[in-house]
PDB file of N, CA and C in Angstrom:
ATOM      1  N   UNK A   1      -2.189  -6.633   0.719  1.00  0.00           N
ATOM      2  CA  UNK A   1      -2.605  -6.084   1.990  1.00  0.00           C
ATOM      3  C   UNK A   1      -2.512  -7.180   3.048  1.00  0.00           C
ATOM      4  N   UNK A   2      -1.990  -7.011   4.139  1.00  0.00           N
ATOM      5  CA  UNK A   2      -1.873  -7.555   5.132  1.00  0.00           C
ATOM      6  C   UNK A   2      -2.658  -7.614   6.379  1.00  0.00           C
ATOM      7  N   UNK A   3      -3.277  -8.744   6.496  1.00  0.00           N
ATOM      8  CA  UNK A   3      -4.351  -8.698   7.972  1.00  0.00           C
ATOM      9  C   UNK A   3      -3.648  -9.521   8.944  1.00  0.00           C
ATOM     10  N   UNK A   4      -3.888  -7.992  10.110  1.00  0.00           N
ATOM     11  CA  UNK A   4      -3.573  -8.264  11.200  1.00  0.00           C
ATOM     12  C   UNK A   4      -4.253  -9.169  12.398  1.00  0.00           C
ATOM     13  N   UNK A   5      -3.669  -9.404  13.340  1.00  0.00           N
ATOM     14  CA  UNK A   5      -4.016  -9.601  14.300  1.00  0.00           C
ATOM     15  C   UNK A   5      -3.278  -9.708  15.648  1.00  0.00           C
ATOM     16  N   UNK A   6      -3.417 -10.392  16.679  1.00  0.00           N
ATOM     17  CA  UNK A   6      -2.881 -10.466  17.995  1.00  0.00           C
ATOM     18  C   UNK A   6      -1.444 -10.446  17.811  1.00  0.00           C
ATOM     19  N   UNK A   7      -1.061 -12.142  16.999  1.00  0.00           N
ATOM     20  CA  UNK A   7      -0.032 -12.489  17.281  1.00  0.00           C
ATOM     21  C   UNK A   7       0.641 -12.031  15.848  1.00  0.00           C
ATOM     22  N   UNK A   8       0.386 -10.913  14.679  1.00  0.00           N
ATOM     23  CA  UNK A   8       1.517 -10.578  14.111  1.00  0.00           C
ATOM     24  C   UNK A   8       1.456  -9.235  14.345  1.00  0.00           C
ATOM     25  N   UNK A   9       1.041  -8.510  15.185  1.00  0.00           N
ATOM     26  CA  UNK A   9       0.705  -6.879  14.701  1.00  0.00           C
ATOM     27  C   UNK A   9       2.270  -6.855  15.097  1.00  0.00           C
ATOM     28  N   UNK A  10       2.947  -6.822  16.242  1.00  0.00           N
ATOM     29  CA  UNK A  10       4.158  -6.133  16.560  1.00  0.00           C
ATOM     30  C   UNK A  10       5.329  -6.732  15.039  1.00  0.00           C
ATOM     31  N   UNK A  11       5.158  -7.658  14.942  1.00  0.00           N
ATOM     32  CA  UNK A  11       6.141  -8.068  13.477  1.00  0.00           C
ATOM     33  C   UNK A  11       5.542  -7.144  12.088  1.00  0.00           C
ATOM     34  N   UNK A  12       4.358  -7.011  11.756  1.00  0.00           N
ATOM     35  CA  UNK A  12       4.294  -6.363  10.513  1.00  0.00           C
ATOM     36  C   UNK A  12       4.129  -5.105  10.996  1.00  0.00           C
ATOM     37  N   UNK A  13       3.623  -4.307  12.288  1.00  0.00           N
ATOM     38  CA  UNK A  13       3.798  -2.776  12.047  1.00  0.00           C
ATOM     39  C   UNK A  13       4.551  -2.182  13.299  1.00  0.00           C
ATOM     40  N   UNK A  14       4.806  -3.107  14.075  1.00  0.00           N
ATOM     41  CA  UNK A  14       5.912  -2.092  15.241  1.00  0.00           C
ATOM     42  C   UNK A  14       7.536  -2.089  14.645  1.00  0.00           C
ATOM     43  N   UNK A  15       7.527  -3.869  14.090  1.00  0.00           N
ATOM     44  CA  UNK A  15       9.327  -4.085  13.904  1.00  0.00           C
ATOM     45  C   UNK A  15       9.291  -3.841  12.055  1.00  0.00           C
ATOM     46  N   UNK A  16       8.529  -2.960  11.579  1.00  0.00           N
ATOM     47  CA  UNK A  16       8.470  -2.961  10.269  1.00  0.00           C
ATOM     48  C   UNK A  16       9.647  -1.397   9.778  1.00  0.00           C
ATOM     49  N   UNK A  17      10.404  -1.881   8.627  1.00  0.00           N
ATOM     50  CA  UNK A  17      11.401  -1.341   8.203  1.00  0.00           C
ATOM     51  C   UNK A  17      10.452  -0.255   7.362  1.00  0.00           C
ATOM     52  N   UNK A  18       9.543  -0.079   6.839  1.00  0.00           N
ATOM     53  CA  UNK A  18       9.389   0.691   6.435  1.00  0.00           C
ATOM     54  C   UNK A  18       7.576   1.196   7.061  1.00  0.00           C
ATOM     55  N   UNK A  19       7.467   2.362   6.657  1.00  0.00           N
ATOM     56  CA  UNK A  19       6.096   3.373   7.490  1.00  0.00           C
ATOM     57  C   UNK A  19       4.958   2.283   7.067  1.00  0.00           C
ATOM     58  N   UNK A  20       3.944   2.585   8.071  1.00  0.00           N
ATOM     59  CA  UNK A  20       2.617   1.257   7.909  1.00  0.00           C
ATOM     60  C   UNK A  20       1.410   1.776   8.176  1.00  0.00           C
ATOM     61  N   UNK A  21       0.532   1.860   7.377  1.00  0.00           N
ATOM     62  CA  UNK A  21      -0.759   2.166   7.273  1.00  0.00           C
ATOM     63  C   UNK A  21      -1.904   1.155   8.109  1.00  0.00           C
ATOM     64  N   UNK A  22      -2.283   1.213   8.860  1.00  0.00           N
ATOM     65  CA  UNK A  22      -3.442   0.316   9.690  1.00  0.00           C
ATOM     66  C   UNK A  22      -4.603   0.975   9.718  1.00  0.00           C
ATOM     67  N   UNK A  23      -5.564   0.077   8.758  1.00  0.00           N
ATOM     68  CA  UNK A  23      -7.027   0.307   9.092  1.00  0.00           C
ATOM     69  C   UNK A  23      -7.693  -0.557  10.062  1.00  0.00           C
ATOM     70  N   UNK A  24      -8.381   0.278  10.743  1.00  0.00           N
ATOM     71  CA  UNK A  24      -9.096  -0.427  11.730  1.00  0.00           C
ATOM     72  C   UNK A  24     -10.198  -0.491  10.928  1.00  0.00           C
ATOM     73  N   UNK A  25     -10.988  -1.808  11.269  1.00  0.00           N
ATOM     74  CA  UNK A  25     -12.290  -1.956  10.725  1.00  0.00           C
ATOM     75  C   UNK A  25     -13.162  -3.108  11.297  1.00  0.00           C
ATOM     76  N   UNK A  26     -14.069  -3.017  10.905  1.00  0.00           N
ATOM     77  CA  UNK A  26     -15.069  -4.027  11.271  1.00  0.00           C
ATOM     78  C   UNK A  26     -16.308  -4.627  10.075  1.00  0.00           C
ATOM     79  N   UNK A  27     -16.662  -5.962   9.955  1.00  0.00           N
ATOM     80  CA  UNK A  27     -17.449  -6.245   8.464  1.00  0.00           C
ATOM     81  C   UNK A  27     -18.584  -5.109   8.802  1.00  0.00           C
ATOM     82  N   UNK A  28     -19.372  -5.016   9.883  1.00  0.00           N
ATOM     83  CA  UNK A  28     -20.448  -4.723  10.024  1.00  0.00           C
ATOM     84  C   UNK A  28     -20.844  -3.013   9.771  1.00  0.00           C
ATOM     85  N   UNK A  29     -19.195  -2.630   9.846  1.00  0.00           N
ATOM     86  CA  UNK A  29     -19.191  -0.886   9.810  1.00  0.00           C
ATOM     87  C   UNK A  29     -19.371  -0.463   8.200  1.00  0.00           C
ATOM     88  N   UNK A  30     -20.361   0.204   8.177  1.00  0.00           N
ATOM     89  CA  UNK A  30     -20.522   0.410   6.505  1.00  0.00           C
ATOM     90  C   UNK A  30     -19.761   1.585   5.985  1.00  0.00           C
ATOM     91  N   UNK A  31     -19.410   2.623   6.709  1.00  0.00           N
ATOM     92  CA  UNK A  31     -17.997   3.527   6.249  1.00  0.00           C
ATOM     93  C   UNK A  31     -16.597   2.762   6.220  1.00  0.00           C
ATOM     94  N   UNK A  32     -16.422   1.851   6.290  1.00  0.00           N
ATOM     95  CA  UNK A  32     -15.552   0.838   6.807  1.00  0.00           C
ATOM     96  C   UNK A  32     -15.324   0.735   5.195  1.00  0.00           C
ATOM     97  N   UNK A  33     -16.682  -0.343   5.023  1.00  0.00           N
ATOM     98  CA  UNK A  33     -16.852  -0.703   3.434  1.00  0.00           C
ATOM     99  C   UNK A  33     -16.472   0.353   2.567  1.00  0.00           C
ATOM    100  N   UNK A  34     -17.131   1.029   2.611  1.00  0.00           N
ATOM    101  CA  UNK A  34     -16.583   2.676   1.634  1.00  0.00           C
ATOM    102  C   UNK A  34     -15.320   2.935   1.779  1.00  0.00           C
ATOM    103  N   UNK A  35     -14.298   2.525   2.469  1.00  0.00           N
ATOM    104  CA  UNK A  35     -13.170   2.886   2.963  1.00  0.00           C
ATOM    105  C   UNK A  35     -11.822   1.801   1.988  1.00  0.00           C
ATOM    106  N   UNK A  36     -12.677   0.718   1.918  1.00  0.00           N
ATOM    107  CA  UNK A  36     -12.324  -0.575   1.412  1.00  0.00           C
ATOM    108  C   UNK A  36     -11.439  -0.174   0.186  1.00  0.00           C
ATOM    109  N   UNK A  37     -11.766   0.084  -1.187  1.00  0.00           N
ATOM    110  CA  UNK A  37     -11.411   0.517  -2.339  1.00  0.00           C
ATOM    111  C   UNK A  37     -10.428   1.422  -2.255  1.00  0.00           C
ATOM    112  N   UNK A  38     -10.675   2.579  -1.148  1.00  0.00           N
ATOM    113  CA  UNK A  38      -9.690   3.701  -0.896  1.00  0.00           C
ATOM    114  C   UNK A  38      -8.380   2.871  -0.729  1.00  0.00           C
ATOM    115  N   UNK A  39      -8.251   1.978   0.544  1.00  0.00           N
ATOM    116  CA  UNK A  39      -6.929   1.931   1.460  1.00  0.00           C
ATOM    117  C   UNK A  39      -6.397   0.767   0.306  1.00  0.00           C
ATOM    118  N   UNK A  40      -7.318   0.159  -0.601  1.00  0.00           N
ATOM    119  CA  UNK A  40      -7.321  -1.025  -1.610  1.00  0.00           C
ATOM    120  C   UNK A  40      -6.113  -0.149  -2.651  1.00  0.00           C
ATOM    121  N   UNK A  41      -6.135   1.007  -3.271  1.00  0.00           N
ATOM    122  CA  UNK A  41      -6.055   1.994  -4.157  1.00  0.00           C
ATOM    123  C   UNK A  41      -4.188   2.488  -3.399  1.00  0.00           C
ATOM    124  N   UNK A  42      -4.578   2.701  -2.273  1.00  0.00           N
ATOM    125  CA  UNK A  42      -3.406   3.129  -1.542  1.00  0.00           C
ATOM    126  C   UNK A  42      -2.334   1.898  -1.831  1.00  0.00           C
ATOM    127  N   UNK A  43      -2.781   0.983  -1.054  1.00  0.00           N
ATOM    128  CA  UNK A  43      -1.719  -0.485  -1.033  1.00  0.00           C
ATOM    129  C   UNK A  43      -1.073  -0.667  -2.232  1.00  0.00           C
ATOM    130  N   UNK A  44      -1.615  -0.369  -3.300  1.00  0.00           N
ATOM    131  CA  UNK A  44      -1.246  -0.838  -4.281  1.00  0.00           C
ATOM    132  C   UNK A  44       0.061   0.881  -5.087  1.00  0.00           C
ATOM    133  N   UNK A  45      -0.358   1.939  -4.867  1.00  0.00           N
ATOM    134  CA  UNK A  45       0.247   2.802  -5.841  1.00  0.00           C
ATOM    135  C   UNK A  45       0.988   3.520  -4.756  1.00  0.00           C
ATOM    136  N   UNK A  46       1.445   2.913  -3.669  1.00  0.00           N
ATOM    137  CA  UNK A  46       1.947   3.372  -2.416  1.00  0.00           C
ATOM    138  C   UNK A  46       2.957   2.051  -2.372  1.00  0.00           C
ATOM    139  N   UNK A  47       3.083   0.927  -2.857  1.00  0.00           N
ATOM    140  CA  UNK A  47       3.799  -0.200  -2.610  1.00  0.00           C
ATOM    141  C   UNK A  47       5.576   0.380  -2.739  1.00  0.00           C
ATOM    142  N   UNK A  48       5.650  -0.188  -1.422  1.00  0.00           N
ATOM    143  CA  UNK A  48       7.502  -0.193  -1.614  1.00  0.00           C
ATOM    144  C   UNK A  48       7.555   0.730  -0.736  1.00  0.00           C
ATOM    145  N   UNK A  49       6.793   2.103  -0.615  1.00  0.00           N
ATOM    146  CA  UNK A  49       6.969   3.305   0.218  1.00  0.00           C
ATOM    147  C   UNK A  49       5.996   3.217   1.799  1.00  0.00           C
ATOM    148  N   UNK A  50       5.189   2.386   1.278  1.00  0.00           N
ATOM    149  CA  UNK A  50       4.078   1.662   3.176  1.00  0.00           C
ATOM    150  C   UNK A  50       3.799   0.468   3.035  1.00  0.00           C
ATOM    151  N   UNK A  51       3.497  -0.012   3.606  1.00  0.00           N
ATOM    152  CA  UNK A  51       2.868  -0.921   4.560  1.00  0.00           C
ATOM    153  C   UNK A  51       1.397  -0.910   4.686  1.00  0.00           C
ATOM    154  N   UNK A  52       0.678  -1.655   3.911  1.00  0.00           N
ATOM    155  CA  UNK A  52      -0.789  -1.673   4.071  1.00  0.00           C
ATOM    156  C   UNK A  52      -1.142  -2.620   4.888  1.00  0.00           C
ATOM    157  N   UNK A  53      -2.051  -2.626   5.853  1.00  0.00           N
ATOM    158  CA  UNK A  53      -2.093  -3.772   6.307  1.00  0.00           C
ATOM    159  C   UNK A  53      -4.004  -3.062   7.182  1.00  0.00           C
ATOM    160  N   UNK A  54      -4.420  -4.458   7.564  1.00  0.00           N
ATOM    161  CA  UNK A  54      -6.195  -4.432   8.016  1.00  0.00           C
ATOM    162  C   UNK A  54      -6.176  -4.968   9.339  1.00  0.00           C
ATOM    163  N   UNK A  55      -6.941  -4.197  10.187  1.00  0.00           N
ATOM    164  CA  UNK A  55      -7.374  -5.257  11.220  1.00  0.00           C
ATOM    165  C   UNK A  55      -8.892  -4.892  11.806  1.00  0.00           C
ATOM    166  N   UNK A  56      -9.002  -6.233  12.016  1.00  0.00           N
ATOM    167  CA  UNK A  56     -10.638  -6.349  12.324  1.00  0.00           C
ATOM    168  C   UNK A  56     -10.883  -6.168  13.564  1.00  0.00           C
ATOM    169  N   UNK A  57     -11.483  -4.813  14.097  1.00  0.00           N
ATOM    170  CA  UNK A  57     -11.283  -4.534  15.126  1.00  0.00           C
ATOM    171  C   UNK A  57     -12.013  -5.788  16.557  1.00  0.00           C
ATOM    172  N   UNK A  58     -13.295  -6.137  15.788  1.00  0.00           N
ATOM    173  CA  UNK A  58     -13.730  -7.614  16.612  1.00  0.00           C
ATOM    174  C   UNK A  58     -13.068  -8.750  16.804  1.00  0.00           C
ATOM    175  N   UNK A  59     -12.119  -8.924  16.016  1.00  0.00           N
ATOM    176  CA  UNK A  59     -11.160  -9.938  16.343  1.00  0.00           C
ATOM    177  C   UNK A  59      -9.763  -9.257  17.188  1.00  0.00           C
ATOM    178  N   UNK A  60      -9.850  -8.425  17.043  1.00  0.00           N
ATOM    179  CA  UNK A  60      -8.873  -8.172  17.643  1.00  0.00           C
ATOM    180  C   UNK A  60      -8.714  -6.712  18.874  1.00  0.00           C
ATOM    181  N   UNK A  61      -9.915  -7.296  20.407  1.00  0.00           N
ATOM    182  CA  UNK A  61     -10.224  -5.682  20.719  1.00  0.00           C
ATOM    183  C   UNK A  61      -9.381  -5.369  21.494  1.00  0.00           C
ATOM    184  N   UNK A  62      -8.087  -6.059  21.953  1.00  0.00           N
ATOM    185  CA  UNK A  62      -7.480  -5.463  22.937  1.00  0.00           C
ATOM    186  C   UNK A  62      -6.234  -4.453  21.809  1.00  0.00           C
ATOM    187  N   UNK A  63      -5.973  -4.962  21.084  1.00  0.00           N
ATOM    188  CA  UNK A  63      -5.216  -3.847  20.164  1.00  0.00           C
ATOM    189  C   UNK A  63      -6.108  -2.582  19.766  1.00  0.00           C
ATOM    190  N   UNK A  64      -7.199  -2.751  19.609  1.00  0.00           N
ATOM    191  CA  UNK A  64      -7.783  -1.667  19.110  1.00  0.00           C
ATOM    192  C   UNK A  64      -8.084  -0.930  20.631  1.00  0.00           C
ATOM    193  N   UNK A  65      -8.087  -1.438  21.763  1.00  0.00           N
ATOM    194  CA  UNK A  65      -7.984  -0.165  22.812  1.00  0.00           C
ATOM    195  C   UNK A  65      -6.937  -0.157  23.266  1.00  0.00           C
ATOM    196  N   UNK A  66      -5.594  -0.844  23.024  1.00  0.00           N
ATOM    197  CA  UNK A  66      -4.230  -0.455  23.092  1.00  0.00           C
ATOM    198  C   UNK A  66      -4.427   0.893  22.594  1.00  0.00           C
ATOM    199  N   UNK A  67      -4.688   1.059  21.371  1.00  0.00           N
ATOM    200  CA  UNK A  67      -4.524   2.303  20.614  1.00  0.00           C
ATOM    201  C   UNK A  67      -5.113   3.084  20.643  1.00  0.00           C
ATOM    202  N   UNK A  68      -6.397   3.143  21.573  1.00  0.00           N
ATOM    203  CA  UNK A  68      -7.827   4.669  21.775  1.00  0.00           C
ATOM    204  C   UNK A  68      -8.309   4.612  20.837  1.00  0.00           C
ATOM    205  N   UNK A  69      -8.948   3.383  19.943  1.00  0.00           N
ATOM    206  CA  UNK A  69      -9.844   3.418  18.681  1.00  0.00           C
ATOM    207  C   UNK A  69     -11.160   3.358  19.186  1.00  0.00           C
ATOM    208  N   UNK A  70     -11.846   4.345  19.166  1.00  0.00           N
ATOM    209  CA  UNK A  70     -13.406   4.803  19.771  1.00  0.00           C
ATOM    210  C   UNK A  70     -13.800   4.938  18.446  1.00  0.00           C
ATOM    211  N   UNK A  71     -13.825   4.990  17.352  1.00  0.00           N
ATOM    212  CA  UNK A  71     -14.690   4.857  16.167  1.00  0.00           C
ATOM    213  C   UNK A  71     -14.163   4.474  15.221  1.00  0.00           C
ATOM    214  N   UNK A  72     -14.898   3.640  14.427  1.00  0.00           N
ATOM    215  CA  UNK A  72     -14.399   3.222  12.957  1.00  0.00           C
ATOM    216  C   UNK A  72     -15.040   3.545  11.637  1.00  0.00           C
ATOM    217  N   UNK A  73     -14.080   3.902  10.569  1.00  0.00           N
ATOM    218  CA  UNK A  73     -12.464   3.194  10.220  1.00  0.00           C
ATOM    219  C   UNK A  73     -11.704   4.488  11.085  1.00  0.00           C
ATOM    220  N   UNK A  74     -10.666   3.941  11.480  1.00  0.00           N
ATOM    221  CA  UNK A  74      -9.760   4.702  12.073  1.00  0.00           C
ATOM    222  C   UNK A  74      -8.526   4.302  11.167  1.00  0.00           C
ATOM    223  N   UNK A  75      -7.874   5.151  10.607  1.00  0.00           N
ATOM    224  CA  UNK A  75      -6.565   5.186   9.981  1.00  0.00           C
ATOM    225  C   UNK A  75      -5.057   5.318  10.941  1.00  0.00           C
ATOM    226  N   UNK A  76      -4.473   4.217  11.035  1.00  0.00           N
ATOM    227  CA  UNK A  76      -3.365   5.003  12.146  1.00  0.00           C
ATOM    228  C   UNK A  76      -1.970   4.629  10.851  1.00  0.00           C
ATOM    229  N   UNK A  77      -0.801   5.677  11.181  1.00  0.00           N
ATOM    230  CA  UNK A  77       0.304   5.353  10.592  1.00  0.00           C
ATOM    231  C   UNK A  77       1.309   5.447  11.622  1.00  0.00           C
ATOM    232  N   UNK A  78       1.942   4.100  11.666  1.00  0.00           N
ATOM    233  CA  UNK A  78       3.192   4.328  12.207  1.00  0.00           C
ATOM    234  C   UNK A  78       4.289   4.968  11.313  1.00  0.00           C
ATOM    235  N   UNK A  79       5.449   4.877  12.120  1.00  0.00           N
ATOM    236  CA  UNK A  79       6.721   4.971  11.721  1.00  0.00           C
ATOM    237  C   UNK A  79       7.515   4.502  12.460  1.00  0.00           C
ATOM    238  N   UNK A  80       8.571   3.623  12.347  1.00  0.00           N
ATOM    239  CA  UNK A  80       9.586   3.778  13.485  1.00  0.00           C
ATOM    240  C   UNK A  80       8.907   2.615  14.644  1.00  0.00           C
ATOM    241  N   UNK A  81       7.839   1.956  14.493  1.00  0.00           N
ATOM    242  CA  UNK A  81       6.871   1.576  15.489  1.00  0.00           C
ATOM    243  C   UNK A  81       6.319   2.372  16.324  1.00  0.00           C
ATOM    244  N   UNK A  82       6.212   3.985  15.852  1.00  0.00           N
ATOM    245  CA  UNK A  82       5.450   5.020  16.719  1.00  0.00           C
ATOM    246  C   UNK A  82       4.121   5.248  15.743  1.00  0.00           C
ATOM    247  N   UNK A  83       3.210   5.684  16.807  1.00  0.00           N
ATOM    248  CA  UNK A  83       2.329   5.763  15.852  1.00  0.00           C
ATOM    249  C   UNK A  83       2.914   7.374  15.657  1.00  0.00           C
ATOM    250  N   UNK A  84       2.419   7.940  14.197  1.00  0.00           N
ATOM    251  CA  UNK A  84       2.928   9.220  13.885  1.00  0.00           C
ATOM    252  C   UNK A  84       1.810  10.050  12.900  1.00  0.00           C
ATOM    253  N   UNK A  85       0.958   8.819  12.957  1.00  0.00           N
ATOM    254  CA  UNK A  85      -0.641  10.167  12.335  1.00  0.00           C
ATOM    255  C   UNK A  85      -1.503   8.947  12.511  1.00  0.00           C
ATOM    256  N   UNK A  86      -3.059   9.780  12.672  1.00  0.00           N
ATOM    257  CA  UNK A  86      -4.177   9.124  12.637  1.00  0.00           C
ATOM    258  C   UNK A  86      -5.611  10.007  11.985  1.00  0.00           C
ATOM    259  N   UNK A  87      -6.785   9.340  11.304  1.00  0.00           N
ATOM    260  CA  UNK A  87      -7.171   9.672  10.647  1.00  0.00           C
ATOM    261  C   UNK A  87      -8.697   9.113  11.094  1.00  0.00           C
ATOM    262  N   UNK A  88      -9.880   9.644  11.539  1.00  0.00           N
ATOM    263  CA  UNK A  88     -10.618   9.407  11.548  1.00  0.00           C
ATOM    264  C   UNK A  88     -12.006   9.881  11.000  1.00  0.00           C
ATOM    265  N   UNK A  89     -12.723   8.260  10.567  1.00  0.00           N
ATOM    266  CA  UNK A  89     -14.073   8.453   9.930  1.00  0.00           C
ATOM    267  C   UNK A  89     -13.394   8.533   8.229  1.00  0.00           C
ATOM    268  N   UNK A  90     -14.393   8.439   7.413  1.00  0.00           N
ATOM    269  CA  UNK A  90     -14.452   7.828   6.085  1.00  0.00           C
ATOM    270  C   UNK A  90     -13.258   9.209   5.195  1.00  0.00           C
ATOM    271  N   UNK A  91     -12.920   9.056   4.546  1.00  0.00           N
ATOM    272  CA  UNK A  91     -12.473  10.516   4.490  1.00  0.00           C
ATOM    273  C   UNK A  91     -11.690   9.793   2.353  1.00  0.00           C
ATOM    274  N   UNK A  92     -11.717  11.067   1.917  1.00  0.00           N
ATOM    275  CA  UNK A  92     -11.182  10.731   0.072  1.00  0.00           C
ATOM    276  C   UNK A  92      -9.932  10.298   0.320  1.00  0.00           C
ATOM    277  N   UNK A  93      -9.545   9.707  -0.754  1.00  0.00           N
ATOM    278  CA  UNK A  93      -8.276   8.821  -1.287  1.00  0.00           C
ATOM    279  C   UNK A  93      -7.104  10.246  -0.648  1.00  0.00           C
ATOM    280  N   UNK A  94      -7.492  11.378  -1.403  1.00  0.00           N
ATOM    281  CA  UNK A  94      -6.631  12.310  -1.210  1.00  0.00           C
ATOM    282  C   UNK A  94      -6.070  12.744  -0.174  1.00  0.00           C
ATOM    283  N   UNK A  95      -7.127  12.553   1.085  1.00  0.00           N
ATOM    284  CA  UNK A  95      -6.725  12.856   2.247  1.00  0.00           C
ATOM    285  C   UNK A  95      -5.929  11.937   2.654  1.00  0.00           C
ATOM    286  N   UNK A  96      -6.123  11.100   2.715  1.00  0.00           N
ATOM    287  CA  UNK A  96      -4.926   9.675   3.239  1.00  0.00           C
ATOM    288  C   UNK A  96      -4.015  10.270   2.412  1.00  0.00           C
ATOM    289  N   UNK A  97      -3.931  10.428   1.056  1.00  0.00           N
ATOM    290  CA  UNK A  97      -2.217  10.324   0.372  1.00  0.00           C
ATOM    291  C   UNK A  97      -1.062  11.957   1.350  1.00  0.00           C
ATOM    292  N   UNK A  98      -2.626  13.113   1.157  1.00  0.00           N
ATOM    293  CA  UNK A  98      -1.333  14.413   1.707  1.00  0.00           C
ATOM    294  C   UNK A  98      -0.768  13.298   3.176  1.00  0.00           C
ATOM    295  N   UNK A  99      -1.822  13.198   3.982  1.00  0.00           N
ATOM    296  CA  UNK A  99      -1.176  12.329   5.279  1.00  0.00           C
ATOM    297  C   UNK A  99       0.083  11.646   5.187  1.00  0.00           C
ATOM    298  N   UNK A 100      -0.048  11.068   4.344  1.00  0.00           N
ATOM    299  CA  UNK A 100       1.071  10.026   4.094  1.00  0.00           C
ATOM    300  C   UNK A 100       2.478  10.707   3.488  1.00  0.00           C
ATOM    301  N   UNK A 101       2.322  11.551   2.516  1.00  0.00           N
ATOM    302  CA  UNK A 101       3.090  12.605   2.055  1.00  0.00           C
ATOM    303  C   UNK A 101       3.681  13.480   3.102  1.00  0.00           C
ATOM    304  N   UNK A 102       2.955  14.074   4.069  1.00  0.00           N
ATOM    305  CA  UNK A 102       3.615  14.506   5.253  1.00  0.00           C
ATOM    306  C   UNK A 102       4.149  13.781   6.024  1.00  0.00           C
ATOM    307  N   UNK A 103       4.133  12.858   6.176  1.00  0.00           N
ATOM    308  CA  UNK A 103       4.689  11.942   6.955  1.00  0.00           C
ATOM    309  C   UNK A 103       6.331  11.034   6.201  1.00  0.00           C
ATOM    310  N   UNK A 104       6.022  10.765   4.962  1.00  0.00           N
ATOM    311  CA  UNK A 104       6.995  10.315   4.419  1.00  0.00           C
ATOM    312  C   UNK A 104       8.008  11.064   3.251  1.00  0.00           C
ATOM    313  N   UNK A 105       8.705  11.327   3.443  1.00  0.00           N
ATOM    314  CA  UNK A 105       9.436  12.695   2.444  1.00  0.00           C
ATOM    315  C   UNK A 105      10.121  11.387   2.033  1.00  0.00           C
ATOM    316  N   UNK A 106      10.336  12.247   0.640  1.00  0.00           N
ATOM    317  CA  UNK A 106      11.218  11.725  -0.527  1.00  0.00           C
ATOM    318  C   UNK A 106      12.975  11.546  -0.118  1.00  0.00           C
TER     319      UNK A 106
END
């Protein structure tokens, strides 16, 4: 998993060859934490097909209101360097994968 920030977000998820998963988060957000294992679970049985990657929304707030992140965890997926789905508040493994499944065809 890849953590973001200022100076790599446009290299790992705008100029990225393949679709990219960004959690927004923060230590202090405790759905955040609960969220942890999920996007942990994803990165790994999703490898080759996304892009996992973290960013801390306190370190990094002008990206997170680049993007209209008013609550966290916020799930965004690019594609293409567009964003092309977003996902908000704590939500099952399952829901992220159909997301991702709609978004990425075989």
């Amino acid at each position: 998993m890849i953590e973001l920030n200022k100076d790599n977000f446009k290299e790992e998820v705008l100029d990225s060859e393949i679709p990219v998963l960004v959690d927004f988060w923060a230590t202090w957000c405790t759905p955040c934490r609960m969220m942890a294992p999920i996007i942990e679970d994803i990165a790994n049985s999703w490898q080759g097909k996304v892009k996992v990657c973290k960013l801390n929304t306190d370190d990094a707030p002008e990206i997170a209101i680049k993007y209209g992140i008013q609550a966290i965890p916020t799930l965004l997926i690019f594609n293409g360097g567009k964003e092309v789905g977003r996902i908000v508040g704590y939500v099952p493994k399952k829901t992220v994968e159909e997301k991702l499944q709609d978004i990425i065809k075989p």
